[in-house]
C-alpha atoms as a PDB file:
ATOM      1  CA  UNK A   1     130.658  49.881 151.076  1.00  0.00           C
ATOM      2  CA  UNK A   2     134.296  48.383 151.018  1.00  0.00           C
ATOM      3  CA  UNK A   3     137.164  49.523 149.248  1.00  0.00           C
ATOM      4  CA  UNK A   4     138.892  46.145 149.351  1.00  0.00           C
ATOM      5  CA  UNK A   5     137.168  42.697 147.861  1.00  0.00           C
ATOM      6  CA  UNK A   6     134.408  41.499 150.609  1.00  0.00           C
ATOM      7  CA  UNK A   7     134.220  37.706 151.947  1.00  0.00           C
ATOM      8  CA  UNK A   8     138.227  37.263 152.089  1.00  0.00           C
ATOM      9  CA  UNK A   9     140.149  36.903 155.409  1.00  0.00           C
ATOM     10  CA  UNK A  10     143.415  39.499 156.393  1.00  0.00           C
ATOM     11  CA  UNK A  11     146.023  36.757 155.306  1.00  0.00           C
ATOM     12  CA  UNK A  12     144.643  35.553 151.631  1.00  0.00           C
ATOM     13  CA  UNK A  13     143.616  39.528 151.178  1.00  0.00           C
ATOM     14  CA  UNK A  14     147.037  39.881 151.722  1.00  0.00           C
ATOM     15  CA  UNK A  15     148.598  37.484 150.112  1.00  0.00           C
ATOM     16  CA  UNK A  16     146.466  38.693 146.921  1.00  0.00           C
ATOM     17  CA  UNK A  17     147.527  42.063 146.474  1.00  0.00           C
ATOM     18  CA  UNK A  18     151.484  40.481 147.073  1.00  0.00           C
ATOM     19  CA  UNK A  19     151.458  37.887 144.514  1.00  0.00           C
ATOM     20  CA  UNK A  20     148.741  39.744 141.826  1.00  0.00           C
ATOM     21  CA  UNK A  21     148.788  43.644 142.344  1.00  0.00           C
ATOM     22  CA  UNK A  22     150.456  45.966 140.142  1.00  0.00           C
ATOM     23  CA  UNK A  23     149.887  49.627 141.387  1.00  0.00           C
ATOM     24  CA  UNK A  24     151.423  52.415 139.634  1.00  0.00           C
ATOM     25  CA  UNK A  25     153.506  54.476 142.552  1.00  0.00           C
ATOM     26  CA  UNK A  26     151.175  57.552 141.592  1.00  0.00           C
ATOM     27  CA  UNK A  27     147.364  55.239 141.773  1.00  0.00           C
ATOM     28  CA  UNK A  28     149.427  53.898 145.338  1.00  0.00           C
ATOM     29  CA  UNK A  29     150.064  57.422 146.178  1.00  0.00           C
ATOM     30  CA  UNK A  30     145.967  58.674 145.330  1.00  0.00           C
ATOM     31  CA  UNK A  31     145.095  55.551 147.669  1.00  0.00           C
ATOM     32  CA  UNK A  32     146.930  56.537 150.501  1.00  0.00           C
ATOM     33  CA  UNK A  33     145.694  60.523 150.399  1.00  0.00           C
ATOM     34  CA  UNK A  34     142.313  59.176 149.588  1.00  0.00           C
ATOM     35  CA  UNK A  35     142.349  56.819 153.011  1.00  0.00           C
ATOM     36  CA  UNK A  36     142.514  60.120 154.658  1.00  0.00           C
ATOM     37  CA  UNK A  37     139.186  61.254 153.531  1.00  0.00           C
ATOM     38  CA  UNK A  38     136.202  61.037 155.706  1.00  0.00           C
ATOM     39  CA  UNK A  39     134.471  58.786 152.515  1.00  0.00           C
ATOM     40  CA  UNK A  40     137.185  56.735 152.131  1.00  0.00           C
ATOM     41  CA  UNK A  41     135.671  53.647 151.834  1.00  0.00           C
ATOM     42  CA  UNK A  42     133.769  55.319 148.685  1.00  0.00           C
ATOM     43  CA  UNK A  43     136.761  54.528 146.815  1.00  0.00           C
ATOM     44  CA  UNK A  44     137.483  50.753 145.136  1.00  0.00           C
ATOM     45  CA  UNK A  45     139.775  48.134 145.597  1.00  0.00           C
ATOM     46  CA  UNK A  46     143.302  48.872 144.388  1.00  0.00           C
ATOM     47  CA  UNK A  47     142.787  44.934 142.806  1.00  0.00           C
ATOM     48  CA  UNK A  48     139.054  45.876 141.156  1.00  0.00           C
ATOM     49  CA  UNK A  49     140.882  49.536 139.648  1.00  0.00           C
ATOM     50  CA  UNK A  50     143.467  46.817 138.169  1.00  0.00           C
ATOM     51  CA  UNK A  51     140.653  44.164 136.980  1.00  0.00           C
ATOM     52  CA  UNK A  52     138.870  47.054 134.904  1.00  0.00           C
ATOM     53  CA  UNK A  53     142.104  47.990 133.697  1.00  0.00           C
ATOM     54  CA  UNK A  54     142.631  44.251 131.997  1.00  0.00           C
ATOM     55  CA  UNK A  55     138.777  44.384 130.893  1.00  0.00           C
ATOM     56  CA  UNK A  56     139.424  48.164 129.217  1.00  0.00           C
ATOM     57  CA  UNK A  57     142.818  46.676 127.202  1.00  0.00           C
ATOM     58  CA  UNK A  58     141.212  43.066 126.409  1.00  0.00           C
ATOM     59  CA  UNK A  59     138.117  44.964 124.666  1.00  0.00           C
ATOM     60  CA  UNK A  60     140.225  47.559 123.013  1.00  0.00           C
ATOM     61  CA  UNK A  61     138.668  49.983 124.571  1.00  0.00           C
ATOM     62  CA  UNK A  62     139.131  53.587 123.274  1.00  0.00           C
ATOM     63  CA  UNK A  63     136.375  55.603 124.659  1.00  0.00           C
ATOM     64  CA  UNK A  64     134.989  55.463 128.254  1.00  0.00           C
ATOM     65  CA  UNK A  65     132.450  56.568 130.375  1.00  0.00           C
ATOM     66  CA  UNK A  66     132.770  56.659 133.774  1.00  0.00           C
ATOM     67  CA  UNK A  67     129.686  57.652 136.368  1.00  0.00           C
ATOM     68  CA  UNK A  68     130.821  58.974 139.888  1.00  0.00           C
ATOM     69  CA  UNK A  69     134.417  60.075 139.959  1.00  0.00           C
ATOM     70  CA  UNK A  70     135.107  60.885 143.468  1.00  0.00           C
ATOM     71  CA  UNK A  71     138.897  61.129 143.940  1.00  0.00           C
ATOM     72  CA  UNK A  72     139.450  59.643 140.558  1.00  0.00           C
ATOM     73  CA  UNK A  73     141.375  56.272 141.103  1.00  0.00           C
ATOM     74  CA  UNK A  74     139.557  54.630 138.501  1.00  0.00           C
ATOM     75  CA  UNK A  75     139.228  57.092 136.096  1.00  0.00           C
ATOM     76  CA  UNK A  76     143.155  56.831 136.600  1.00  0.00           C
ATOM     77  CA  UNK A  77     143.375  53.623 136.058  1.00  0.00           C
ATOM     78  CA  UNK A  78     141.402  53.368 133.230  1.00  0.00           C
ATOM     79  CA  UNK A  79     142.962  56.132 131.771  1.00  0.00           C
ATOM     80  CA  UNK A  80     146.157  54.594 132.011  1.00  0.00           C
ATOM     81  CA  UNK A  81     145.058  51.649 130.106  1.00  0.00           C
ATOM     82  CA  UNK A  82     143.713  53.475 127.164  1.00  0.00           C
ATOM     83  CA  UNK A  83     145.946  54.125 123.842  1.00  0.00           C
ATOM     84  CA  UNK A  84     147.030  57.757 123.561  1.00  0.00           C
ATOM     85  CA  UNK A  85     144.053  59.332 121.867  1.00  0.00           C
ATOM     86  CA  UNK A  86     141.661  57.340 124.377  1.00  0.00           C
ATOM     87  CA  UNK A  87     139.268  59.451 125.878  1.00  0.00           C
ATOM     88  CA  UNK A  88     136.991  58.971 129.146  1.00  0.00           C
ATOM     89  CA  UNK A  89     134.213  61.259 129.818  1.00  0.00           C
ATOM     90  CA  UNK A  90     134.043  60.931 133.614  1.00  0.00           C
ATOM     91  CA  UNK A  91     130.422  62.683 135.348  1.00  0.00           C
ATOM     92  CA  UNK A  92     130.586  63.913 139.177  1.00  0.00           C
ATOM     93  CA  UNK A  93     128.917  66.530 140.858  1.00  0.00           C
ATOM     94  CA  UNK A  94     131.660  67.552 143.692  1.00  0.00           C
ATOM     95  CA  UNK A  95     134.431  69.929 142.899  1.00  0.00           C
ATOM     96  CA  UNK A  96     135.813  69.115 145.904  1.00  0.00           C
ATOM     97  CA  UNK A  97     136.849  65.097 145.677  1.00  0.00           C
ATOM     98  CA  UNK A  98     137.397  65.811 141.717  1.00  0.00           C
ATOM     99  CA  UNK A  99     139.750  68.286 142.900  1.00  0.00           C
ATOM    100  CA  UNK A 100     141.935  65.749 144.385  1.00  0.00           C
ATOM    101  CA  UNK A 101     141.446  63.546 140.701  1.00  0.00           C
ATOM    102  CA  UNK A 102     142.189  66.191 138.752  1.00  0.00           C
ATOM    103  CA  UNK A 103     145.688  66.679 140.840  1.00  0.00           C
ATOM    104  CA  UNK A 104     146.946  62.597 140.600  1.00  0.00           C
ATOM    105  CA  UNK A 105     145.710  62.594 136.896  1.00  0.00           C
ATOM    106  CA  UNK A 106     148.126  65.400 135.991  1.00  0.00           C
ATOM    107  CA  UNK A 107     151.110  63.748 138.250  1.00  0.00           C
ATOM    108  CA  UNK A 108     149.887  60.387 136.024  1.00  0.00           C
ATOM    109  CA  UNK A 109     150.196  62.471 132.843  1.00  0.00           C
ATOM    110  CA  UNK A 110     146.717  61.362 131.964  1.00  0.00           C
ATOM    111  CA  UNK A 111     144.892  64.379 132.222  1.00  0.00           C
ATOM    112  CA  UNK A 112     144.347  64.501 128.572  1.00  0.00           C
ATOM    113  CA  UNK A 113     142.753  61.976 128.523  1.00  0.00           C
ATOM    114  CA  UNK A 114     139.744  62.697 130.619  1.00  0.00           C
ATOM    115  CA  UNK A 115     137.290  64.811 130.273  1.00  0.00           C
ATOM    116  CA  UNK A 116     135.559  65.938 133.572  1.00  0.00           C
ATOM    117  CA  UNK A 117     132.081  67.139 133.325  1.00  0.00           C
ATOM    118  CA  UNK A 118     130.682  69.042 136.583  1.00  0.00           C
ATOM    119  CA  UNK A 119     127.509  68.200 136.117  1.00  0.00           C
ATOM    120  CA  UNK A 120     124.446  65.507 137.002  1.00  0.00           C
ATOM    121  CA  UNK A 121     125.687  62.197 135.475  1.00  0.00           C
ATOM    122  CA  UNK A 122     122.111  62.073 133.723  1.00  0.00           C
ATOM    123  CA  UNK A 123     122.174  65.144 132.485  1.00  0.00           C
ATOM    124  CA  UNK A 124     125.590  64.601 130.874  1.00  0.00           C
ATOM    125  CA  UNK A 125     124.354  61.358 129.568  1.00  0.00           C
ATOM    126  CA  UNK A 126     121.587  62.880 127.876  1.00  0.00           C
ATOM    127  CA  UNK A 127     123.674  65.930 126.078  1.00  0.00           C
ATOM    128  CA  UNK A 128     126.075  62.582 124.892  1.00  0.00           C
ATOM    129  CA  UNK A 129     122.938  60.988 123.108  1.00  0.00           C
ATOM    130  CA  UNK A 130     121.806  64.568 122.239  1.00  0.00           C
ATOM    131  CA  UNK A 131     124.930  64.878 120.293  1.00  0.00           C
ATOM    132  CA  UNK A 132     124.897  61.597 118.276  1.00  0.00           C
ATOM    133  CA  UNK A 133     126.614  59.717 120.227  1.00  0.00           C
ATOM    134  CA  UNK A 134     124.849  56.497 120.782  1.00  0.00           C
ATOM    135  CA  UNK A 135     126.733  53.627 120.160  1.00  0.00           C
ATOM    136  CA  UNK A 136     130.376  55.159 120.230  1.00  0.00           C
ATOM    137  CA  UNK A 137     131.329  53.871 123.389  1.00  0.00           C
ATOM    138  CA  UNK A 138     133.350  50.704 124.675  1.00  0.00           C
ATOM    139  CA  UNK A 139     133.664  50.931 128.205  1.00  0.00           C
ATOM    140  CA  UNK A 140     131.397  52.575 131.014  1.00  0.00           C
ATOM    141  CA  UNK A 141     131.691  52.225 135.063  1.00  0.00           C
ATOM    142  CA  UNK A 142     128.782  53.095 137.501  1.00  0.00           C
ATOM    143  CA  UNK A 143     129.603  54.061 140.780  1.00  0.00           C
ATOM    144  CA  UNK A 144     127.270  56.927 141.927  1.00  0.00           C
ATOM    145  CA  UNK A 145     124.203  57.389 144.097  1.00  0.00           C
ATOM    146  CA  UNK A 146     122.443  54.241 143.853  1.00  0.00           C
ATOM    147  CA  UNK A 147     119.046  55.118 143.451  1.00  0.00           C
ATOM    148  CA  UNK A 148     120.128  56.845 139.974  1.00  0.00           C
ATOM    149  CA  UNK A 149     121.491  53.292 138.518  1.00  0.00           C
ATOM    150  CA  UNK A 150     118.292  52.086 136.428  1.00  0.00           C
ATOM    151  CA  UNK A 151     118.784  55.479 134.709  1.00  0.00           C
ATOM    152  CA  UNK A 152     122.968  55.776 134.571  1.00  0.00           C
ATOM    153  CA  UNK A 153     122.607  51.796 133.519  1.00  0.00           C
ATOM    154  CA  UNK A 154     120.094  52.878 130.638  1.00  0.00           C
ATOM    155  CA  UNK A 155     121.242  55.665 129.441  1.00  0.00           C
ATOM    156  CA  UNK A 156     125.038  54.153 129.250  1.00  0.00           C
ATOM    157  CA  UNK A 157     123.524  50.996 127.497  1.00  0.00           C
ATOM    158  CA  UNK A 158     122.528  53.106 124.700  1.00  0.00           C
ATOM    159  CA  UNK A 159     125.871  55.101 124.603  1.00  0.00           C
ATOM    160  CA  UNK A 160     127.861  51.935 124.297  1.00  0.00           C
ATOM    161  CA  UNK A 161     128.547  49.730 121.068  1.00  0.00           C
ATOM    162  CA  UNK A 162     127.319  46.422 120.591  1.00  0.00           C
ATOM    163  CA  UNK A 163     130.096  44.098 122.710  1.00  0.00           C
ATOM    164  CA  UNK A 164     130.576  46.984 125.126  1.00  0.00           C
ATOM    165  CA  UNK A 165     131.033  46.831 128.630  1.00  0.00           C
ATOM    166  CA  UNK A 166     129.202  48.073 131.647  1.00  0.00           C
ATOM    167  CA  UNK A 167     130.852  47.772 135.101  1.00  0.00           C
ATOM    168  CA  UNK A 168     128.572  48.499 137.924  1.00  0.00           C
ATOM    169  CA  UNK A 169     130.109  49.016 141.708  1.00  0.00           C
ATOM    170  CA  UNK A 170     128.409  47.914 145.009  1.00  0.00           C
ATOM    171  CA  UNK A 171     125.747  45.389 143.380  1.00  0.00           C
ATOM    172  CA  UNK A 172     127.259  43.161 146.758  1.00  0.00           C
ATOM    173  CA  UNK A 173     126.372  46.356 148.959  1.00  0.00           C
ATOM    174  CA  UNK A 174     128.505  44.506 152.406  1.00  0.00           C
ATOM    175  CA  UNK A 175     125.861  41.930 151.940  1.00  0.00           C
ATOM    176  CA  UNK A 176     123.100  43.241 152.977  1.00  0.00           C
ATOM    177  CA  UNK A 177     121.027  42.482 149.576  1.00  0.00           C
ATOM    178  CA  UNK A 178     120.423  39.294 150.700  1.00  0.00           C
ATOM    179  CA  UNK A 179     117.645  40.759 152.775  1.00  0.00           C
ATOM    180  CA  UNK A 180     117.857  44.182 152.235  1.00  0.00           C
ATOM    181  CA  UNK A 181     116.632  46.401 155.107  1.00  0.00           C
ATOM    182  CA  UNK A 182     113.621  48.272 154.560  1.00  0.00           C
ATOM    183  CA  UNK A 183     114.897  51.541 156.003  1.00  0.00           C
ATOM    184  CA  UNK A 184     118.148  51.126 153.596  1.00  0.00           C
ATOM    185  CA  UNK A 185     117.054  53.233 150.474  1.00  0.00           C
ATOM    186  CA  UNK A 186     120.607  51.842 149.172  1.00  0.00           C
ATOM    187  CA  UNK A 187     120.042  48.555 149.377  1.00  0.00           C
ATOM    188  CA  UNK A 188     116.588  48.598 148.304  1.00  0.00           C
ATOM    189  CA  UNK A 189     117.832  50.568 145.013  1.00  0.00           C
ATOM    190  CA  UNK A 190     120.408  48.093 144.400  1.00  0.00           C
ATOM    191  CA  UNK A 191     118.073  44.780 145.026  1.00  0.00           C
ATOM    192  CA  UNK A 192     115.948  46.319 142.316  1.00  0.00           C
ATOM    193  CA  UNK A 193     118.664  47.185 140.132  1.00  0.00           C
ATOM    194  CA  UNK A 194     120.021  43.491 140.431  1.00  0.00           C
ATOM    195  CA  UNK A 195     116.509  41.917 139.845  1.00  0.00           C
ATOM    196  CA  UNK A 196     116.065  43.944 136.649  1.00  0.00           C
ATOM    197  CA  UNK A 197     119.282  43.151 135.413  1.00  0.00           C
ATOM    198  CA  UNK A 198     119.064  39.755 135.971  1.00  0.00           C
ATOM    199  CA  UNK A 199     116.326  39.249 133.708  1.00  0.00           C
ATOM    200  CA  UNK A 200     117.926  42.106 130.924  1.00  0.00           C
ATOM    201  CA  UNK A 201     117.628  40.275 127.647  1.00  0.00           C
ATOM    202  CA  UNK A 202     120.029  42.810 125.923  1.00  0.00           C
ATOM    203  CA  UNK A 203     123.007  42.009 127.616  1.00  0.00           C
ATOM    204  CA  UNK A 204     125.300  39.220 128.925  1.00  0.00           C
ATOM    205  CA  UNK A 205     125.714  39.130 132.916  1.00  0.00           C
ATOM    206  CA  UNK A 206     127.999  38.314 135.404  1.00  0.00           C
ATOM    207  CA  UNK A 207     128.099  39.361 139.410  1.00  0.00           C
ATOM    208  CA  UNK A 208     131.655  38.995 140.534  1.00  0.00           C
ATOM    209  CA  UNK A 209     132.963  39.146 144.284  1.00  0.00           C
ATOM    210  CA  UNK A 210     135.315  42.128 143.429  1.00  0.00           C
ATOM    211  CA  UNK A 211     135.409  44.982 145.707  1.00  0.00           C
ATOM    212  CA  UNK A 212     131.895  45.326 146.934  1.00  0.00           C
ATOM    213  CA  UNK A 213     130.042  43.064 143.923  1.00  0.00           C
ATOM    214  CA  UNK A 214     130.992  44.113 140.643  1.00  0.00           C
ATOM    215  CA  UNK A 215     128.130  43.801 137.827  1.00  0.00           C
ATOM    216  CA  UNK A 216     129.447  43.399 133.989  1.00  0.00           C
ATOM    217  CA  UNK A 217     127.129  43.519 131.701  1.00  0.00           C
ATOM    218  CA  UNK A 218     127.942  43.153 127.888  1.00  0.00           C
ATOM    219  CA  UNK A 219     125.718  44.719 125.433  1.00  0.00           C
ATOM    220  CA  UNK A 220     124.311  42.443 122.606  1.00  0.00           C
ATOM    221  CA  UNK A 221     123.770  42.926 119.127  1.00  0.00           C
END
C-alpha cells in the first residue's frame, strides 16, 4: 500500500503537490490525524482524493458509491465535489476509523451528504439492487479487502448508469503484481482482478500510476 503516488522520487513528489494540490484545510487536517493511525498508509494520496474529485465534477456526478471508508478522506472529497442534493452511500464495516470520518465530514459540513452504512459492502450492495436501484448511479470507488473486488466491482457495475465510473484503489499493489507472491493472498486477488478486467467487454479501461494504481473503468451502453 502507499498513500502517496508510487514510482516518483522525494523532489518531483514534492514539487507535485506544490505546483498542483489543492487541499481543503479540513481534508489537510483528516490527513494529518489519519498519519497517526497505525493503518495509515490505508488511506490515499491527498493528489488521487483531488483526481476523483475532477472525475466526480467532469461526469456530473450526483450519486456515489463508495466501498471501504476507513477515515473517510475520500468520501470527503467526493462529497465536497458533489452539488448540494448529491448523495454518496459509503459501505465499511469498522465503527472505529468511520468514527474519525464521520467527525471531519461534519467540520466539512458534508455530512448530509453521505450516507454511512455499517454493514458488509456486499451486503449493502445487494439491498441497493434489491431496492431498484440498478442503474442510478454515476460514480463508485473500491477500496476494501481485496479478495472481495470481483464481487464489489460486479455488483457496482450494475448499480451504475451507462457512462459511469468505477475507480478501483491498489490495482499497482507497491508493485508486486508483476510477479505476485504466492503467499500474498492480496496480490494474488488483485492479479486476478486486473486480468479479468482487462479483458471486460462492458467497460472502457485505464490503469493509471495514481496513488497505488488506480483502475477506471467506464461502463458501456
Amino acid at each position: 500500500m502507499s498513500n502517496r503516488s508510487i514510482g516518483l522520487g522525494d523532489d518531483i513528489y514534492d514539487y507535485l503537490l506544490k505546483v498542483s494540490l489543492r487541499e481543503s484545510p479540513v481534508l489537510a487536517a483528516l490527513r494529518q490525524r489519519t498519519a497517526e493511525h497505525p493503518a495509515a498508509a490505508m488511506q490515499i494520496a491527498p493528489e488521487q482524493g483531488q483526481f476523483m474529485a475532477l472525475l466526480v465534477k467532469l461526469i456530473g456526478a450526483r450519486r456515489c458509491l463508495e466501498v471501504g471508508v476507513f477515515t473517510g478522506y475520500s468520501s470527503l472529497a467526493v462529497a465536497a465535489a458533489l452539488p448540494a442534493d448529491g448523495r454518496v452511500v459509503a459501505c465499511d464495516v469498522s465503527e472505529e476509523y468511520t468514527a474519525v470520518a464521520r467527525e471531519f465530514w461534519e467540520r466539512a459540513g458534508v455530512a448530509d451528504r453521505i450516507d454511512l452504512r455499517l454493514a458488509p459492502a456486499n451486503d449493502t450492495l445487494d439491498e441497493l439492487l434489491a431496492d431498484g436501484q440498478a442503474g442510478t448511479f454515476d460514480f463508485a470507488f473500491i477500496d476494501a479487502d481485496k479478495s472481495h473486488y470481483q464481487a464489489y466491482y460486479e455488483r457496482s457495475l450494475e448499480l451504475l448508469r451507462t457512462g459511469g465510473l468505477i475507480a478501483v484503489d491498489n490495482t499497482l499493489w507497491s508493485g508486486s503484481l508483476i510477479e505476485p507472491p504466492a503467499d500474498d493472498a492480496d496480490a494474488q486477488a488483485l492479479a486476478t482482478f486486473n486480468a479479468r478486467l482487462l479483458e471486460d467487454p462492458r467497460v472502457d479501461l485505464s490503469l493509471l500510476p495514481l496513488g497505488d494504481g488506480l483502475t477506471l473503468a467506464r461502463k458501456r451502453a
